[in-house]
Protein backbone atom coordinates (compact mmCIF):
# COMPACT_ATOMS: atom_id res chain seq x y z
CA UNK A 1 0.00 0.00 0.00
CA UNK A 2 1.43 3.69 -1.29
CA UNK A 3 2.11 6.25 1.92
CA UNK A 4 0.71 9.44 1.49
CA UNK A 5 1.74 12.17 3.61
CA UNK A 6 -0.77 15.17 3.52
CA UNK A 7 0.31 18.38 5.19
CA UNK A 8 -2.53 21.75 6.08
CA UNK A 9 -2.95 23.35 8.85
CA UNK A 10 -6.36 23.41 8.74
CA UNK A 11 -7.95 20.12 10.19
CA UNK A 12 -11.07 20.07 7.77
CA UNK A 13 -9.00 19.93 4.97
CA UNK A 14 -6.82 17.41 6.21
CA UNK A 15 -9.54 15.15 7.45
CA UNK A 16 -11.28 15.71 3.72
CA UNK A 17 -7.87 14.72 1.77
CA UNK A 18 -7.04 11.54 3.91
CA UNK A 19 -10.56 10.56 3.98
CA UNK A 20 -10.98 10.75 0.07
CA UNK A 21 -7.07 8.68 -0.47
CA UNK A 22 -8.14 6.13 2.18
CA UNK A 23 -11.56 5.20 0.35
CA UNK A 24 -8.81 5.05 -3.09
CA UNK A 25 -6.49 2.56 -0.60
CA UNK A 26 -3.65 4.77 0.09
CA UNK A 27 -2.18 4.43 3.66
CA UNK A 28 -2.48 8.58 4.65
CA UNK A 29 -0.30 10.31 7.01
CA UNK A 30 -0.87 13.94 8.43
CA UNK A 31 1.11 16.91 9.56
CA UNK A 32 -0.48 20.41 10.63
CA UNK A 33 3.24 22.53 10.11
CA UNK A 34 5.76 22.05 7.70
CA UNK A 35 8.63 21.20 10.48
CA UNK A 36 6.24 18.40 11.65
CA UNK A 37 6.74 17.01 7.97
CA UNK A 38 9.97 17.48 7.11
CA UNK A 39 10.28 15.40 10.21
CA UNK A 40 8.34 12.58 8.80
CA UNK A 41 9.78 12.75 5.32
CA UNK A 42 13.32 12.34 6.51
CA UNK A 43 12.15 9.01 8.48
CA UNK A 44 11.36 7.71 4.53
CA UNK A 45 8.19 5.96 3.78
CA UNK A 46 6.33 8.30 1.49
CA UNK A 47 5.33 7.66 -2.11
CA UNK A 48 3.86 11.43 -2.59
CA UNK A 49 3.22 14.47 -0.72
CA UNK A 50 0.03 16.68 -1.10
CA UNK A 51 1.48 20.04 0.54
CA UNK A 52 -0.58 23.47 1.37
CA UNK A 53 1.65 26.60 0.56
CA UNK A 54 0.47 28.17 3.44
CA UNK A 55 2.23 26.41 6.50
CA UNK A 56 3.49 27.70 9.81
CA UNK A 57 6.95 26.52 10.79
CA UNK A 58 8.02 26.22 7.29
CA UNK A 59 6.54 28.17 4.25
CA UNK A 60 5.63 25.71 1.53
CA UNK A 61 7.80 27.34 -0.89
CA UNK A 62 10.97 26.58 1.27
CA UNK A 63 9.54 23.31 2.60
CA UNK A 64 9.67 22.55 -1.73
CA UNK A 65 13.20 23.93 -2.11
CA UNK A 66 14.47 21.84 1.40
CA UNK A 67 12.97 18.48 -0.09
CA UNK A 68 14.46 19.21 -3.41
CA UNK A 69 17.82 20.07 -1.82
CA UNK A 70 18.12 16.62 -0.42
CA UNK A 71 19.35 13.63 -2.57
CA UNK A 72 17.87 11.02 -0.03
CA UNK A 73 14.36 12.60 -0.63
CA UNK A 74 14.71 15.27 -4.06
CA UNK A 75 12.49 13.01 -6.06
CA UNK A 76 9.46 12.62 -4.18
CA UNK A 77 6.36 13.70 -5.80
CA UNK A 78 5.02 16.76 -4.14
CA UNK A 79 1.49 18.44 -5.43
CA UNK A 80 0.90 21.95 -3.90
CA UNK A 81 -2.61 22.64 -2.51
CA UNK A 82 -3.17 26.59 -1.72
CA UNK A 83 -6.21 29.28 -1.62
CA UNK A 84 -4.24 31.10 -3.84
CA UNK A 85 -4.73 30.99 -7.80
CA UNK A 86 -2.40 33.69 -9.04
CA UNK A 87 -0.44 32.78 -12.02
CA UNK A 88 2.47 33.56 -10.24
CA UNK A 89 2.00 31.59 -7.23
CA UNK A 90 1.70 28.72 -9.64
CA UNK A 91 4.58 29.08 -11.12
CA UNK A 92 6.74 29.68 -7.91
CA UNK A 93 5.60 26.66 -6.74
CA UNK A 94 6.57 24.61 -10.12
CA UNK A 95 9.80 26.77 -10.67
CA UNK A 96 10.65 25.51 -6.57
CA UNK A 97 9.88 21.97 -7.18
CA UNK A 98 6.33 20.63 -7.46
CA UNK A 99 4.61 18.38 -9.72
CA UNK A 100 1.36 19.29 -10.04
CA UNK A 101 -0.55 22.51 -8.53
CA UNK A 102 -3.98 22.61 -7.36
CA UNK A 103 -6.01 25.57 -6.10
CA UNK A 104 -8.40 25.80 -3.07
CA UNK A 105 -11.19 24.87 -3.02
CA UNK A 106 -11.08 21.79 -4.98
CA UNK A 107 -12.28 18.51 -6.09
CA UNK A 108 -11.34 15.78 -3.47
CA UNK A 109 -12.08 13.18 -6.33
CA UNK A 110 -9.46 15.59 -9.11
CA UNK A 111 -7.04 15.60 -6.30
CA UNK A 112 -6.73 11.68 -6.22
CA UNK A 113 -7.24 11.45 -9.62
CA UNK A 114 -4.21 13.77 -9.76
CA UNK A 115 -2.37 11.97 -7.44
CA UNK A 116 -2.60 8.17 -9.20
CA UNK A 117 -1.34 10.01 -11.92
CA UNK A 118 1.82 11.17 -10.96
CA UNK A 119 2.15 7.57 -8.76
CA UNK A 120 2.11 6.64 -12.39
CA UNK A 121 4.57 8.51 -13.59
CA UNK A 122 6.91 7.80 -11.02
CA UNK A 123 6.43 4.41 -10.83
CA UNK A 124 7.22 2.98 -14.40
CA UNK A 125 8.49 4.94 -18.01
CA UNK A 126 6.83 3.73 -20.56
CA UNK A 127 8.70 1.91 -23.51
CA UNK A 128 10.42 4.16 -26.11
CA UNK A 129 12.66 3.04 -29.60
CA UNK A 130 15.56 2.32 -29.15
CA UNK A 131 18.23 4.26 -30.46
CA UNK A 132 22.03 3.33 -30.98
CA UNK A 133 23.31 4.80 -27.81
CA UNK A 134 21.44 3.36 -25.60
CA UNK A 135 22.68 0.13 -23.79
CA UNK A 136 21.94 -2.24 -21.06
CA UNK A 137 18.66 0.21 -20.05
CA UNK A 138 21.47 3.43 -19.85
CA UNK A 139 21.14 6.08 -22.12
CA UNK A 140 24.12 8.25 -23.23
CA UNK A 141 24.43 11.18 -24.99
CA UNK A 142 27.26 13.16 -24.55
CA UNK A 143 28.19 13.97 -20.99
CA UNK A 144 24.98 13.00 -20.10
CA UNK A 145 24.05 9.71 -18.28
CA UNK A 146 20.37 8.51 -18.14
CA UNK A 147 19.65 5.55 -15.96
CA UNK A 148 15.93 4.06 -16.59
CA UNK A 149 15.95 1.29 -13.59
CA UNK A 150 17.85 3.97 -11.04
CA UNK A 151 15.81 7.10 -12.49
CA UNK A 152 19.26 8.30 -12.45
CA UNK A 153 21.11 11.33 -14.15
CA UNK A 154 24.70 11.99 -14.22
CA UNK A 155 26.04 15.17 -16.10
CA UNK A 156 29.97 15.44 -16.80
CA UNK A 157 30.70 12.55 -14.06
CA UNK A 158 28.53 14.24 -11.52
CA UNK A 159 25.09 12.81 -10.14
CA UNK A 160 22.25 15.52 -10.50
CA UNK A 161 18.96 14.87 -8.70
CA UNK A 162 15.50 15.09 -10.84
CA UNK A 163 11.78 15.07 -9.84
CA UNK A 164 9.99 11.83 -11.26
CA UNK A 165 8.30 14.17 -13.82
CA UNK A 166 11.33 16.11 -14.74
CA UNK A 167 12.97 12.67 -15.32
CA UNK A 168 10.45 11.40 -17.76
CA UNK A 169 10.11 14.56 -19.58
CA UNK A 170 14.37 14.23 -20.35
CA UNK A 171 13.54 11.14 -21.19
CA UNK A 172 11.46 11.26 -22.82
CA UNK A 173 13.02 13.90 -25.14
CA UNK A 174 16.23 12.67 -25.21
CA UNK A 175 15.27 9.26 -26.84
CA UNK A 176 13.22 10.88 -29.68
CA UNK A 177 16.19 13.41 -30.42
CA UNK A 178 15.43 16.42 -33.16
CA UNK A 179 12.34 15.84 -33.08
CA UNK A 180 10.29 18.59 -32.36
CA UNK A 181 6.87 18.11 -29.40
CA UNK A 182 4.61 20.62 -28.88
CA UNK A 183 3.59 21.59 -25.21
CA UNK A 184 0.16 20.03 -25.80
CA UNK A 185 1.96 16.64 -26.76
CA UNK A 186 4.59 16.72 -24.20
CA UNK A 187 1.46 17.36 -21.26
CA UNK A 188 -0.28 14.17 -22.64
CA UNK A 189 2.54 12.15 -23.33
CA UNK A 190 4.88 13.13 -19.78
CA UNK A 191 1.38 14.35 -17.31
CA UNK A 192 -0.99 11.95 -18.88
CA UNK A 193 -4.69 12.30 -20.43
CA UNK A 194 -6.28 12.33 -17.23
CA UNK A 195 -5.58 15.15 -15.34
CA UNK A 196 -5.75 18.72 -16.28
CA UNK A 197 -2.56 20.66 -16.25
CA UNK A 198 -1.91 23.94 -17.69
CA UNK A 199 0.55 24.07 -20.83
CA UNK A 200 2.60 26.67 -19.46
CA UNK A 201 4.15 24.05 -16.79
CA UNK A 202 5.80 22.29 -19.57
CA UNK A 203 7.77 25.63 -19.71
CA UNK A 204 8.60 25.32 -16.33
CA UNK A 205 9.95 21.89 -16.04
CA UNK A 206 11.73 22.57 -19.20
CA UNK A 207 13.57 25.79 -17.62
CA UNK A 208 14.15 23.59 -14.26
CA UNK A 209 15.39 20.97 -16.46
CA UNK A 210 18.15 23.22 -18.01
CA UNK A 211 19.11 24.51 -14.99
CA UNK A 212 20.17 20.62 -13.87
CA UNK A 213 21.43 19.55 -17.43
CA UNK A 214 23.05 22.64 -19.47
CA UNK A 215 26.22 24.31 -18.70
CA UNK A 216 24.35 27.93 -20.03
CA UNK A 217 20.60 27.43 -19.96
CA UNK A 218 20.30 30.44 -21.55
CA UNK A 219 21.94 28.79 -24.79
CA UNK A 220 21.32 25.11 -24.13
CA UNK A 221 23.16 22.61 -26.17
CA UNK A 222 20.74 19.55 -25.63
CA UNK A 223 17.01 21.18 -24.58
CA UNK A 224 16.44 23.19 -27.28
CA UNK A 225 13.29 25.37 -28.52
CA UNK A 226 11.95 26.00 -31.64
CA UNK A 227 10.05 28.92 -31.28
CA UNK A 228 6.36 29.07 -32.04
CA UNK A 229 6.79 25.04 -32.24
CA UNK A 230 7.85 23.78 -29.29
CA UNK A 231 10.77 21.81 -27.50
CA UNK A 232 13.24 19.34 -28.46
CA UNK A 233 16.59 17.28 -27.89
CA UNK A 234 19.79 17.95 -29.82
CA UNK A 235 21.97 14.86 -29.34
């Protein structure tokens, strides 16, 4: 059974969240404060956490960058929950490290809907063709090192931590090189068909992406754009 942690401050909403992912059998954990969690996410066990941005003890925006900050726990799915539905809190959150972003108040049955889909995404990558420099499930190109059983990347001989989603988006990319994707295809192909998610978080992930991968993501050698098109992968 997959571990949830879920982490508000307010008690209705908590009760509301682990009362919908229990009746979808997750095992749900709580935590009222954002120190209270980081506690519980450094003791392991979690599959995903569904985090409010407005915490006491730790602000959900630095509770993101913490997680992210630490190899043992970086990957962990995280999907924001907050009252507020300004563009730009959106994309702080994304830009900081979450997967997904939903606005208060919401659908308890979207949010696990939501939530099985990015278990998804973490939990398998979905065949690709092959291409000649890939070997023994390892994918090389260049200085870069794609693992697909560790959901591993290593760039120029050093290991660099990535989300599950930003993982299958370089992936995902990288084994299709020069060929272009638009953001629509890249949100149903990466996020899935089953969830709503808006296309300017492929933009995002992308910029997070070169940020981890390119020596100057402001002229990136592999994640390139075509502009008015959309993204692709110069091997």
């Amino acid at each position: 059974m997959q571990r949830i942690l879920v982490v508000d401050d307010e008690s209705d909403i908590l009760d509301l969240i682990s009362y919908n992912l229990r009746k979808e059998g997750f095992e749900v954990d709580t935590a009222a404060d954002g120190t209270a969690a980081l506690e519980k996410v450094r003791a392991g066990g979690y599959a995903l956490i569904v985090l409010d941005l407005m915490l006491p003890g730790i602000h959900g925006i630095e509770f993101c960058r913490i997680v992210r900050s630490d190899r043992s726990i970086a990957a962990l799915p995280i999907i924001m929950l907050t009252a507020k539905g300004e563009e730009v809190d959106k994309i702080v959150g994304l830009e900081v490290g979450a997967d997904d972003y939903m606005t208060k108040p919401f659908s308890p049955r979207e949010l696990s809907a939501r939530v099985k889909a990015i278990l998804r995404r973490s939990g398998s990558i979905s065949p690709a063709p092959k291409n000649e420099t890939e070997y023994g499930g390892v994918l090389t190109v260049g200085d870069l090192v794609i693992d697909r059983g560790e959901y591993s990347l290593v760039v120029a001989g050093k290991s660099v931590r990535l989300s599950a989603t930003e993982f299958k988006l370089l992936l995902y990319l990288a084994e299709r090189p020069k060929k272009i994707f638009s953001r629509e295809h890249l949100l149903d192909a990466v996020w899935g068909t089953d969830v709503y998610v808006e296309p300017r978080t492929v933009d995002v992930h992308i910029r997070r992406l070169r940020a981890k991968v390119e020596d100057d993501p402001n002229n990136p050698v592999h994640i390139k754009t075509m502009r008015g098109v959309g993204y692709f992968f110069d091997a």
